[in-house]
Protein backbone atom coordinates (compact mmCIF):
# COMPACT_ATOMS: atom_id res chain seq x y z
CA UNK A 1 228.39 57.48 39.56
CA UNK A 2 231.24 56.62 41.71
CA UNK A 3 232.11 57.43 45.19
CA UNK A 4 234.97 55.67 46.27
CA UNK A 5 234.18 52.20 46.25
CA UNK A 6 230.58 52.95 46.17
CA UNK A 7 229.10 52.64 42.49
CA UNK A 8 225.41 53.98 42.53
CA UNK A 9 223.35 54.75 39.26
CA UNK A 10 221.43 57.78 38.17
CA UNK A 11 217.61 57.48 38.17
CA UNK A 12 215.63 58.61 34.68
CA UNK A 13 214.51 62.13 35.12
CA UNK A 14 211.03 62.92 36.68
CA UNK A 15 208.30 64.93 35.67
CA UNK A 16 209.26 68.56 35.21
CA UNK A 17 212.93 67.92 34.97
CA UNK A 18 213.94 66.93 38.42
CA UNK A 19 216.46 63.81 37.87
CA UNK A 20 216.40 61.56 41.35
CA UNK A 21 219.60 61.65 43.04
CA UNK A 22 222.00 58.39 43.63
CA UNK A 23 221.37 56.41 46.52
CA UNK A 24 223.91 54.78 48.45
CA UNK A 25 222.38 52.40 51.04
CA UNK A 26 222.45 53.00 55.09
CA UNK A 27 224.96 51.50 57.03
CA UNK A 28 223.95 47.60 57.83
CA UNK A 29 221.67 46.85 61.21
CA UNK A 30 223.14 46.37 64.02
CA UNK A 31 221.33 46.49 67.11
CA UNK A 32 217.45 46.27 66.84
CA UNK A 33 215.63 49.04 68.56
CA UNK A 34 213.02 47.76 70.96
CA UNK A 35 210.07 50.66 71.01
CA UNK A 36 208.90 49.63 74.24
CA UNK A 37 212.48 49.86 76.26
CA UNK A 38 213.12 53.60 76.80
CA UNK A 39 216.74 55.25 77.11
CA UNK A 40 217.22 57.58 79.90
CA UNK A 41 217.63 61.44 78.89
CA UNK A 42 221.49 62.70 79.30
CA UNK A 43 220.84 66.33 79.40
CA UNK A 44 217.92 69.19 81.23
CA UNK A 45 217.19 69.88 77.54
CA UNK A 46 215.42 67.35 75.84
CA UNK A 47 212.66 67.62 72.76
CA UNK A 48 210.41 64.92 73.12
CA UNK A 49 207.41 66.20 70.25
CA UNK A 50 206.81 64.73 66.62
CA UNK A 51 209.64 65.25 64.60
CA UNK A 52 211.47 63.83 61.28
CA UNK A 53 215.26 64.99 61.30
CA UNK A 54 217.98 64.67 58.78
CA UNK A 55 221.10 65.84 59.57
CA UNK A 56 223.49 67.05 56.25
CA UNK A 57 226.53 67.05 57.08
CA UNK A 58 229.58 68.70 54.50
CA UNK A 59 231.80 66.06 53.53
CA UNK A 60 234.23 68.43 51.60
CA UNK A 61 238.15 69.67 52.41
CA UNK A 62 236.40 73.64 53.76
CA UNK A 63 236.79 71.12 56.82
CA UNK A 64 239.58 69.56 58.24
CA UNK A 65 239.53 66.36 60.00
CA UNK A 66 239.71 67.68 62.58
CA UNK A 67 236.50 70.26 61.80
CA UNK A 68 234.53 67.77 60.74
CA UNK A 69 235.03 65.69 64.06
CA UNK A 70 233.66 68.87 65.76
CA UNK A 71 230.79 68.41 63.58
CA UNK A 72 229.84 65.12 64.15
CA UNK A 73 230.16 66.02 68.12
CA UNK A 74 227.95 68.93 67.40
CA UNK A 75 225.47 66.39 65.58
CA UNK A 76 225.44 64.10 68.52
CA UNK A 77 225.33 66.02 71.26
CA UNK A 78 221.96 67.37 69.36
CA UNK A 79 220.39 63.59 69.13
CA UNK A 80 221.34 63.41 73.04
CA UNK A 81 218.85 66.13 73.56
CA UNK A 82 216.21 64.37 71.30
CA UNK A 83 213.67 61.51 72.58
CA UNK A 84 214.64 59.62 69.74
CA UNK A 85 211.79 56.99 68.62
CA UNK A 86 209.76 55.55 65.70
CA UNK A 87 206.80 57.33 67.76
CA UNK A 88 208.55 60.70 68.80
CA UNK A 89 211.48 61.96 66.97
CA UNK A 90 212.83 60.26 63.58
CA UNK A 91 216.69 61.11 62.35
CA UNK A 92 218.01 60.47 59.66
CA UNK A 93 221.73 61.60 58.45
CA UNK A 94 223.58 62.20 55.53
CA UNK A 95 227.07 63.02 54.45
CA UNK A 96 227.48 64.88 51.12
CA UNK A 97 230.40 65.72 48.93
CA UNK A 98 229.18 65.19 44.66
CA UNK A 99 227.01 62.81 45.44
CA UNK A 100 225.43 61.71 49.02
CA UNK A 101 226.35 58.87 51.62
CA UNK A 102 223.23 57.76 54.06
CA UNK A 103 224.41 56.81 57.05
CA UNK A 104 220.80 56.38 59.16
CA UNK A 105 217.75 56.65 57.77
CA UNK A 106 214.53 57.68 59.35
CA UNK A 107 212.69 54.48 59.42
CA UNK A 108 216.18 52.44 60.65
CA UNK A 109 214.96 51.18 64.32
CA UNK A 110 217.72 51.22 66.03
CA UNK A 111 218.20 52.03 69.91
CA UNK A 112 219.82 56.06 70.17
CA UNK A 113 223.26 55.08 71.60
CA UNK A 114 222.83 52.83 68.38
CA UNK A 115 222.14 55.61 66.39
CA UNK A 116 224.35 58.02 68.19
CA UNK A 117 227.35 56.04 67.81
CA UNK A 118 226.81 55.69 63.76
CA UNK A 119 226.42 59.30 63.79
CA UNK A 120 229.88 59.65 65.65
CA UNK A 121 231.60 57.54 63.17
CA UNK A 122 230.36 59.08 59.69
CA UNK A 123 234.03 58.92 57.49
CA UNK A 124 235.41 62.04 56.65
CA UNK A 125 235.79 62.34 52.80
CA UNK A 126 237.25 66.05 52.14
CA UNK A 127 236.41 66.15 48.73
CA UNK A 128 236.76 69.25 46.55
CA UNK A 129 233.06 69.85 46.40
CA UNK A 130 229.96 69.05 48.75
CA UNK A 131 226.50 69.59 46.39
CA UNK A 132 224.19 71.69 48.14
CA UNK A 133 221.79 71.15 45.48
CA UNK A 134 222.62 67.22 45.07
CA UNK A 135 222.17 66.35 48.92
CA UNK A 136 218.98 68.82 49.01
CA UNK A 137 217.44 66.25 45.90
CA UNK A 138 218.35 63.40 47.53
CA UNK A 139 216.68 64.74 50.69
CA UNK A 140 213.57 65.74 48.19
CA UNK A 141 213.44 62.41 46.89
CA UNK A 142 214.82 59.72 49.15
CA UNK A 143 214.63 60.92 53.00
CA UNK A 144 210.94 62.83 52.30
CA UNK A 145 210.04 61.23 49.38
CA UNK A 146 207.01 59.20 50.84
CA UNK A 147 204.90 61.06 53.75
CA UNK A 148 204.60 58.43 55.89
CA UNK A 149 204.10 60.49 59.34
CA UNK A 150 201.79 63.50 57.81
CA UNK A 151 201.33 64.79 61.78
CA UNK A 152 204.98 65.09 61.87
CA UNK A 153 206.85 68.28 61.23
CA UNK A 154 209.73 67.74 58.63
CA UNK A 155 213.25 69.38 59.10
CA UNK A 156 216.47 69.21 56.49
CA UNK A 157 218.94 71.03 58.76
CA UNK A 158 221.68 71.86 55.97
CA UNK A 159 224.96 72.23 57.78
CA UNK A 160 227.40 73.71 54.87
CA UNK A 161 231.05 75.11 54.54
CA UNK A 162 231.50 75.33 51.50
CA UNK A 163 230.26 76.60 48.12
CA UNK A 164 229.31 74.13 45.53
CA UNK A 165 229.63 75.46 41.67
CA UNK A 166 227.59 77.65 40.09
CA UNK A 167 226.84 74.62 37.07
CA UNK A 168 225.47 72.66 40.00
CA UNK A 169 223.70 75.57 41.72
CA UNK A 170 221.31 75.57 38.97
CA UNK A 171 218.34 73.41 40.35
CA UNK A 172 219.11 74.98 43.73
CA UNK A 173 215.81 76.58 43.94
CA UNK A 174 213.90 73.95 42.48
CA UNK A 175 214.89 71.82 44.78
CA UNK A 176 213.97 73.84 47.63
CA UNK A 177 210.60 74.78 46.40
CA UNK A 178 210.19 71.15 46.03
CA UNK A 179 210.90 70.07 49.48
CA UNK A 180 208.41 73.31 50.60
CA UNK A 181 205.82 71.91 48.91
CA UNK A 182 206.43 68.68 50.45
CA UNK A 183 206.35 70.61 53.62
CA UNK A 184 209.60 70.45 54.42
CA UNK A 185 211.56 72.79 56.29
CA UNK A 186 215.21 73.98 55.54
CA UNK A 187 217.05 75.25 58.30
CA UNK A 188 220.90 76.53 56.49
CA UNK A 189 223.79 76.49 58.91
CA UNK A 190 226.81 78.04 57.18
CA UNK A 191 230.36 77.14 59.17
CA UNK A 192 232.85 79.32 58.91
CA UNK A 193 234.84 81.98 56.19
CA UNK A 194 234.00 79.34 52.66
CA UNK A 195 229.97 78.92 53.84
CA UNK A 196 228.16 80.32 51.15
CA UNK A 197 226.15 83.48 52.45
CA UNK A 198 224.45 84.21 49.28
CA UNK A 199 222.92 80.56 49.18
CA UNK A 200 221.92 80.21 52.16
CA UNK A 201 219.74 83.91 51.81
CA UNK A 202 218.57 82.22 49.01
CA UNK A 203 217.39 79.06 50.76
CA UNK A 204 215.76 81.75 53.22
CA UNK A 205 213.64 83.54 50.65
CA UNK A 206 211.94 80.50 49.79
CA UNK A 207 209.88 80.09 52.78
CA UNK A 208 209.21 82.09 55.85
CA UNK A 209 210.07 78.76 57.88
CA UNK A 210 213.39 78.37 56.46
CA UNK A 211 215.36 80.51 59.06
CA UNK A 212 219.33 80.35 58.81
CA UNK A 213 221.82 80.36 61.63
CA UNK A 214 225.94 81.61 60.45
CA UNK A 215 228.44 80.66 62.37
CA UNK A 216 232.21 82.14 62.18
CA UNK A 217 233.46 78.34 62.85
CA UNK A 218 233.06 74.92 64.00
CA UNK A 219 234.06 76.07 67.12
CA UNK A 220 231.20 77.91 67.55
CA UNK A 221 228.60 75.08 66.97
CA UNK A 222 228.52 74.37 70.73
CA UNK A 223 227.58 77.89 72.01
CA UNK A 224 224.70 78.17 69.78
CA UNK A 225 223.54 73.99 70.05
CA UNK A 226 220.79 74.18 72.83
CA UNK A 227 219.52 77.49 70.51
CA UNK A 228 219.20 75.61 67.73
CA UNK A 229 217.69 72.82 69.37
CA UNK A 230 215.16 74.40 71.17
CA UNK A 231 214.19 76.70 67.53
CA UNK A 232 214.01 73.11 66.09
CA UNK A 233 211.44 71.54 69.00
CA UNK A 234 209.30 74.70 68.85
CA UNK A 235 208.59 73.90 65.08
CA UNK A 236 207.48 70.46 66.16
CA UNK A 237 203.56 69.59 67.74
CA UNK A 238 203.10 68.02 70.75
CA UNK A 239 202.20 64.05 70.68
CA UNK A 240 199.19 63.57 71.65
CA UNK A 241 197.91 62.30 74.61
CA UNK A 242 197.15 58.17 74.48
CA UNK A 243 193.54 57.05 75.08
CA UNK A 244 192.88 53.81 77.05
CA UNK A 245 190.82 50.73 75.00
CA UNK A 246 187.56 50.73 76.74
CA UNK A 247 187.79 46.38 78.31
CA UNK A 248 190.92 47.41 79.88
CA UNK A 249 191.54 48.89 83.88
CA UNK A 250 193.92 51.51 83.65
CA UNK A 251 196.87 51.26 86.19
CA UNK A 252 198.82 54.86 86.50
CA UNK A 253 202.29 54.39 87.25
CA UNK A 254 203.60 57.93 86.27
CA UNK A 255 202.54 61.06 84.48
CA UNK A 256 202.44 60.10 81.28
CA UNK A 257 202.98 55.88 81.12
CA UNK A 258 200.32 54.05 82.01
CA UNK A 259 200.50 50.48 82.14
CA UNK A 260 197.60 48.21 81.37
CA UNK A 261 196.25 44.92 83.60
CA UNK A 262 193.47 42.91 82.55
CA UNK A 263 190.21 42.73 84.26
CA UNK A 264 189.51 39.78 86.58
CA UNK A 265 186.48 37.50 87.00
CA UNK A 266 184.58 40.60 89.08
CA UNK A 267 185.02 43.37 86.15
CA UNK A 268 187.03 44.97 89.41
CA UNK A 269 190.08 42.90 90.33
CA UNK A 270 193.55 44.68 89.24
CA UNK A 271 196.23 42.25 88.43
CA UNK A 272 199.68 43.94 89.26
CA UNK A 273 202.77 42.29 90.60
CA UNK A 274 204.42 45.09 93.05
CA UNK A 275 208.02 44.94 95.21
CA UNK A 276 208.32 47.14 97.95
CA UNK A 277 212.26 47.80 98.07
CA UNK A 278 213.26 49.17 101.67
CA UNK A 279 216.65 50.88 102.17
CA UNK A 280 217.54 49.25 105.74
CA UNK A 281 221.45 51.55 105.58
CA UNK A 282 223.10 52.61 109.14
CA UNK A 283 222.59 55.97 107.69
CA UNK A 284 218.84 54.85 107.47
CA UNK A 285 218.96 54.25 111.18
CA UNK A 286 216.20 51.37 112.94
CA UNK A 287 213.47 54.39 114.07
CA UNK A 288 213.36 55.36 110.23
CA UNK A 289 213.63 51.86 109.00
CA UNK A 290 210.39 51.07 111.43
CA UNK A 291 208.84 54.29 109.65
CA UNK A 292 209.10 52.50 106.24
CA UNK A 293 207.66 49.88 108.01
CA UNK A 294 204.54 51.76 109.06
CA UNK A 295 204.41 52.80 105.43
CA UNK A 296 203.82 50.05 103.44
CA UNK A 297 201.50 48.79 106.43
CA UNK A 298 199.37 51.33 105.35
CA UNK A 299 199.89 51.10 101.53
CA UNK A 300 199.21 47.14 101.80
CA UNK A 301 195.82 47.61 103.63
CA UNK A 302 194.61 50.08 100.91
CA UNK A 303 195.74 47.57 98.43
CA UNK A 304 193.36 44.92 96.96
CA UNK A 305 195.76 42.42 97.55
CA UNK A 306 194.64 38.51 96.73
CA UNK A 307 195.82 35.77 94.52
CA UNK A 308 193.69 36.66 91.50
CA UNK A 309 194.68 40.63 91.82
CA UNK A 310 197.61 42.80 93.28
CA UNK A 311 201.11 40.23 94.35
CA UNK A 312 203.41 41.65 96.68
CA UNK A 313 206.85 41.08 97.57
CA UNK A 314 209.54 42.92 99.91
CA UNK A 315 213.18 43.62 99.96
CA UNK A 316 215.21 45.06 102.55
CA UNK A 317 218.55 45.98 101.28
CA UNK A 318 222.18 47.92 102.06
CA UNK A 319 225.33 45.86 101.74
CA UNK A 320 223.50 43.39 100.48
CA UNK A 321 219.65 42.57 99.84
CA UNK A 322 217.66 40.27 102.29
CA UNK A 323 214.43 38.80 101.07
CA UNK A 324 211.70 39.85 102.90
CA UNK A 325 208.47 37.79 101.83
CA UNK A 326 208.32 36.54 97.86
CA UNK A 327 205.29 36.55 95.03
CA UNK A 328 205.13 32.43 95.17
CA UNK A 329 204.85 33.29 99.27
CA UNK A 330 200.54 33.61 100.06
CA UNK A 331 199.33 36.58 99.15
CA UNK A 332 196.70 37.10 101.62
CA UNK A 333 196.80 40.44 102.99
CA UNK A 334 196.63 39.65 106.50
CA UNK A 335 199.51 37.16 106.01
CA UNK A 336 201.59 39.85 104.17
CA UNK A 337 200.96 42.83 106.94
CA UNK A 338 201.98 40.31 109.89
CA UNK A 339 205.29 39.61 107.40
CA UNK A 340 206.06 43.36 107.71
CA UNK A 341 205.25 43.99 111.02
CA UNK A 342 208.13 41.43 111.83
CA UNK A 343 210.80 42.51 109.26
CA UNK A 344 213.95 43.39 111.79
CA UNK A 345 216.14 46.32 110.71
CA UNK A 346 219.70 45.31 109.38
CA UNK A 347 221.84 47.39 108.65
CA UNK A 348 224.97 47.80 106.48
CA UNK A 349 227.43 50.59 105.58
CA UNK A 350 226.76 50.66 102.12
CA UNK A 351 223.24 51.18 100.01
CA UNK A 352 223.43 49.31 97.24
CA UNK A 353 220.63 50.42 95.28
CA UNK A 354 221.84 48.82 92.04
CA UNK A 355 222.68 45.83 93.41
CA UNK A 356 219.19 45.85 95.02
CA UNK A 357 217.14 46.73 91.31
CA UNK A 358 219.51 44.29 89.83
CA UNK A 359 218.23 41.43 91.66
CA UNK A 360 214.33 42.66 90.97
CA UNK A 361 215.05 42.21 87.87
CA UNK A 362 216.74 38.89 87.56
CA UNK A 363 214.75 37.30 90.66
CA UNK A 364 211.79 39.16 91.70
CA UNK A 365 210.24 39.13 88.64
CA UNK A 366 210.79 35.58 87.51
CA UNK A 367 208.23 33.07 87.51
CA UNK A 368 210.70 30.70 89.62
CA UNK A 369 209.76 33.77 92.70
CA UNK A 370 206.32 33.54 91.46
CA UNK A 371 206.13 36.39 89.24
CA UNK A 372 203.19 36.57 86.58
CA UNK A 373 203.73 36.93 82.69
CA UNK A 374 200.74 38.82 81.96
CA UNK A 375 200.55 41.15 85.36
CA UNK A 376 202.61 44.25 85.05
CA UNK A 377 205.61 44.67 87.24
CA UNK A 378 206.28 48.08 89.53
CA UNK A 379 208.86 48.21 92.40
CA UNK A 380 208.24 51.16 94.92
CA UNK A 381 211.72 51.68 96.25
CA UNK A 382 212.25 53.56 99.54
CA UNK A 383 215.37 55.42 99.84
CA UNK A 384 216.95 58.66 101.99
CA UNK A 385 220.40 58.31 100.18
CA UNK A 386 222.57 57.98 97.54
CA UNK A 387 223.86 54.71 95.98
CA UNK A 388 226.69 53.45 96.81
CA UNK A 389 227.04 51.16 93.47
CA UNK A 390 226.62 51.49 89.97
CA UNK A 391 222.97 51.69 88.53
CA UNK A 392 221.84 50.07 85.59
CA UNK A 393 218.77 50.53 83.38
CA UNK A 394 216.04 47.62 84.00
CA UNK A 395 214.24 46.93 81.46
CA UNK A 396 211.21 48.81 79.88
CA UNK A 397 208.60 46.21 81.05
CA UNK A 398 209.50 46.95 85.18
CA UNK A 399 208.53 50.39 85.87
CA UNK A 400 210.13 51.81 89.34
CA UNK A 401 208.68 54.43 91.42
CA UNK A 402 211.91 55.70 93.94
CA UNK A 403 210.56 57.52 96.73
CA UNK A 404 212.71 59.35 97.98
CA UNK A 405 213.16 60.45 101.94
CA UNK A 406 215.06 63.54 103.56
CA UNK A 407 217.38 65.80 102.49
CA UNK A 408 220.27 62.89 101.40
CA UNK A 409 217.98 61.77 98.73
CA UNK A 410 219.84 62.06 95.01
CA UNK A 411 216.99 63.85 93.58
CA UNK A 412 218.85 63.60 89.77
CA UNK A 413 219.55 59.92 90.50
CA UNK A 414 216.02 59.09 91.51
CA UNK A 415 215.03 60.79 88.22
CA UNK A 416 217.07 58.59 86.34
CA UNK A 417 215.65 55.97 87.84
CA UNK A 418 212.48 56.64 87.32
CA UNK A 419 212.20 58.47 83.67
CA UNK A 420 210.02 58.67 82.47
CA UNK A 421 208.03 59.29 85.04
CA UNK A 422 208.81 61.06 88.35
CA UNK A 423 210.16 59.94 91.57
CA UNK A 424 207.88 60.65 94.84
CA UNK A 425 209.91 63.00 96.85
CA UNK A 426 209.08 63.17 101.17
CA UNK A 427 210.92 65.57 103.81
CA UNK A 428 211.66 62.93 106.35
CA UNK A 429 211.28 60.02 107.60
CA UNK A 430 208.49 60.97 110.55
CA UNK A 431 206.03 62.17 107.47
CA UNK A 432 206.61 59.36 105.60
CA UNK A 433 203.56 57.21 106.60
CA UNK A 434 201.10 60.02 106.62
CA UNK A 435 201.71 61.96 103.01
CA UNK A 436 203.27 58.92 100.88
CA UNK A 437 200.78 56.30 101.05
CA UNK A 438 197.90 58.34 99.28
CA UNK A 439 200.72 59.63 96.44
CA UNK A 440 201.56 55.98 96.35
CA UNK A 441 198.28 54.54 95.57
CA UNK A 442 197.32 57.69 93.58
CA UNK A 443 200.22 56.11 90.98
CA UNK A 444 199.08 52.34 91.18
CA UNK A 445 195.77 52.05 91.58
CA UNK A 446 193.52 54.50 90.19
CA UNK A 447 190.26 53.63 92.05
CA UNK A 448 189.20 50.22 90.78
CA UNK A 449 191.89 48.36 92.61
CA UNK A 450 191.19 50.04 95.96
CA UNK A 451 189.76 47.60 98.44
């Protein structure tokens, strides 16, 4: 069979006269997706449940160029609202004309911008036919043809414009009953005047599950994403919750993300390496800076703090970021609370939070500042407003807990920061060192580590 340049062979024909389809291989690796480095959501509506995806996309002249753009955007904009993963939600997509073009397949680990950005640049072919029934075999056959995530639902959403001929239509139904049986489920969505209704009834029939959405045009596909989306999660069960390995101490450092320390010489010690990142803006002010101050006094003396448990270091920044007492520094708690008590307010017109989790990341947490391979790092950053700067994503193994103060406080941006868990939000400054401290610990230390 060729397909442009592509030259793919026809399999032998199974059992019961289904012939495997031609398969064209997935567009070469790029970037290598690294499970344990999250991406931050884009979008309020995100599906985050346990999912396998392919997108099939109509490769034939029903849609212009310009059409078929629309659909890629449409097909994008739906993986934005997806927690893509090899754990969570698998895509996969396909282009089909006569024969079918992979593009991403569900087992490709790739990071979703990775993914996303293939997606966006799937070629346009505008052939004279797209193969309903060809791109629904190879979907039988090579995207579902080995269950290897049974607690997974399974979704082939079919987006079609056109009508394929009736001499191909004949293994239609076969095809479909196939994929049912495989529990797969077909969602149709015709596009526009050439879509063909009667098929995609047809496709209906077959299974309860198989529910179709028509649209009048491409232009349409952006009203009715987030309904689609949202029909597509509900199909999908939860993932369940994680249990802990019993020789572990759990440390909590969000709903839902735990991170794990190992136990010291006691059975009781927690080993956690923690920064305490201070806005010290003029909007800030010195009273609420000293209120911060009182804050992490009274975190610090909850905290089992020692060399063979929790690590702390502080950072006051604004403008800039002043170091405020360092991991390689003694951690004796005593030593550490008299460090505080001293810290002197400075000021700045800017608050560089970026800057500030920036240099966390490339200082703080480096062994040349003391920091510990094996102890898992968490930065409680005090804020009450907005950044100044550009924020960057740190990476996966540095969870940060923004706790943000007064009314100024981005409450998106501290989200964004934080996902996936959520920021600790506090009315001012003055109740700062009364309700934060308990929320604090609540989040780091679950018990054991409590001294």
């Amino acid at each position: 069979h060729c397909d442009g340049v592509n030259l793919t062979c026809e399999a032998c024909q199974e059992p019961g006269g289904l012939a495997l389809p031609p398969t064209v291989a997935p567009v070469s690796a790029t970037t290598p997706y690294v499970e344990d480095i999250p991406e931050l959501p884009l979008h309020d509506l995100y599906c985050s449940k346990l999912l396998d995806l392919a997108f099939l996309l109509d490769g034939s002249s029903k849609l212009s160029e310009a059409e078929f753009d629309m659909l890629k955007v449409f097909v994008v904009d739906m993986m934005e609202r997806l927690h893509i993963s090899q754990k969570r939600i698998r895509v996969a997509v396909v282009e089909y004309h006569d024969g079918s073009h992979s593009y991403i397949d569900l087992r490709d680990r790739k990071r979703p911008s990775e993914l996303r950005r293939i997606a966006g640049q799937v070629k346009y072919v505008g052939s004279q036919v797209a193969s309903t029934s060809e791109v629904l075999k190879y979907t039988l056959f090579q995207i579902f043809g080995k269950a290897d995530r049974p607690e997974a639902s399974r979704i082939a959403l079919l987006l079609t414009a056109s009508q394929e001929p009736p001499r191909m239509a004949r293994n239609l139904v076969r095809y479909v009953q196939g994929l049912k049986k495989k529990k797969v489920i077909v969602i149709p969505v015709g596009i526009g005047p050439h879509a063909n209704i009667k098929q995609i009834r047809l496709i209906e029939k077959q299974s309860p599950e198989n529910k179709a959405f028509v649209l009048s045009s491409v232009d349409e596909l952006e009203q009715r994403r987030d309904e689609i989306v949202n029909f597509l999660c509900d199909l999908a069960p939860e993932v369940p919750a994680r249990t802990q390995p019993p020789s572990m101490a759990q440390v909590t450092v969000g709903p839902g993300l735990l991170g794990v320390s190992s136990l010291g010489p006691t059975g009781s010690s927690m080993v956690l390496d923690v920064v305490f990142l201070v806005e010290g803006s003029d909007k800030v002010g010195e009273a609420n800076f000293n209120r911060s101050k009182e804050f992490m006094e009274e975190v610090i003396q909850q905290m089992d703090v020692g060399q063979d448990s929790i690590h702390i270091t502080v950072l006051q920044y604004s403008y800039m970021v002043t170091v405020e007492y360092t991991f390689s520094e003694t951690q004796s708690k005593g030593d550490i609370l008299q460090h505080v008590r001293e810290i002197r307010y400075q000021g700045g017109n800017r608050t560089n939070t970026g800057l500030a989790l920036q240099y966390v990341s490339e200082h703080s947490f480096s062994t040349s500042q003391g920091d510990r391979e094996q102890a898992p790092n968490l930065v409680y950053m005090i804020t009450g407003n907005p950044a100044s700067d550009e924020i960057k994503r740190l990476p996966g193994d540095i969870q940060v807990v923004p706790i943000g103060v007064g009314p100024h406080a981005n409450k998106q941006e501290l989200e964004r920061i934080s996902w996936p868990n959520a920021p600790i939000l506090i009315q001012d400054f003055e109740t700062l060192p009364r309700e934060a401290p308990d929320l604090v610990l609540q989040r780091c230390c679950s018990g054991e580590g409590l001294r």
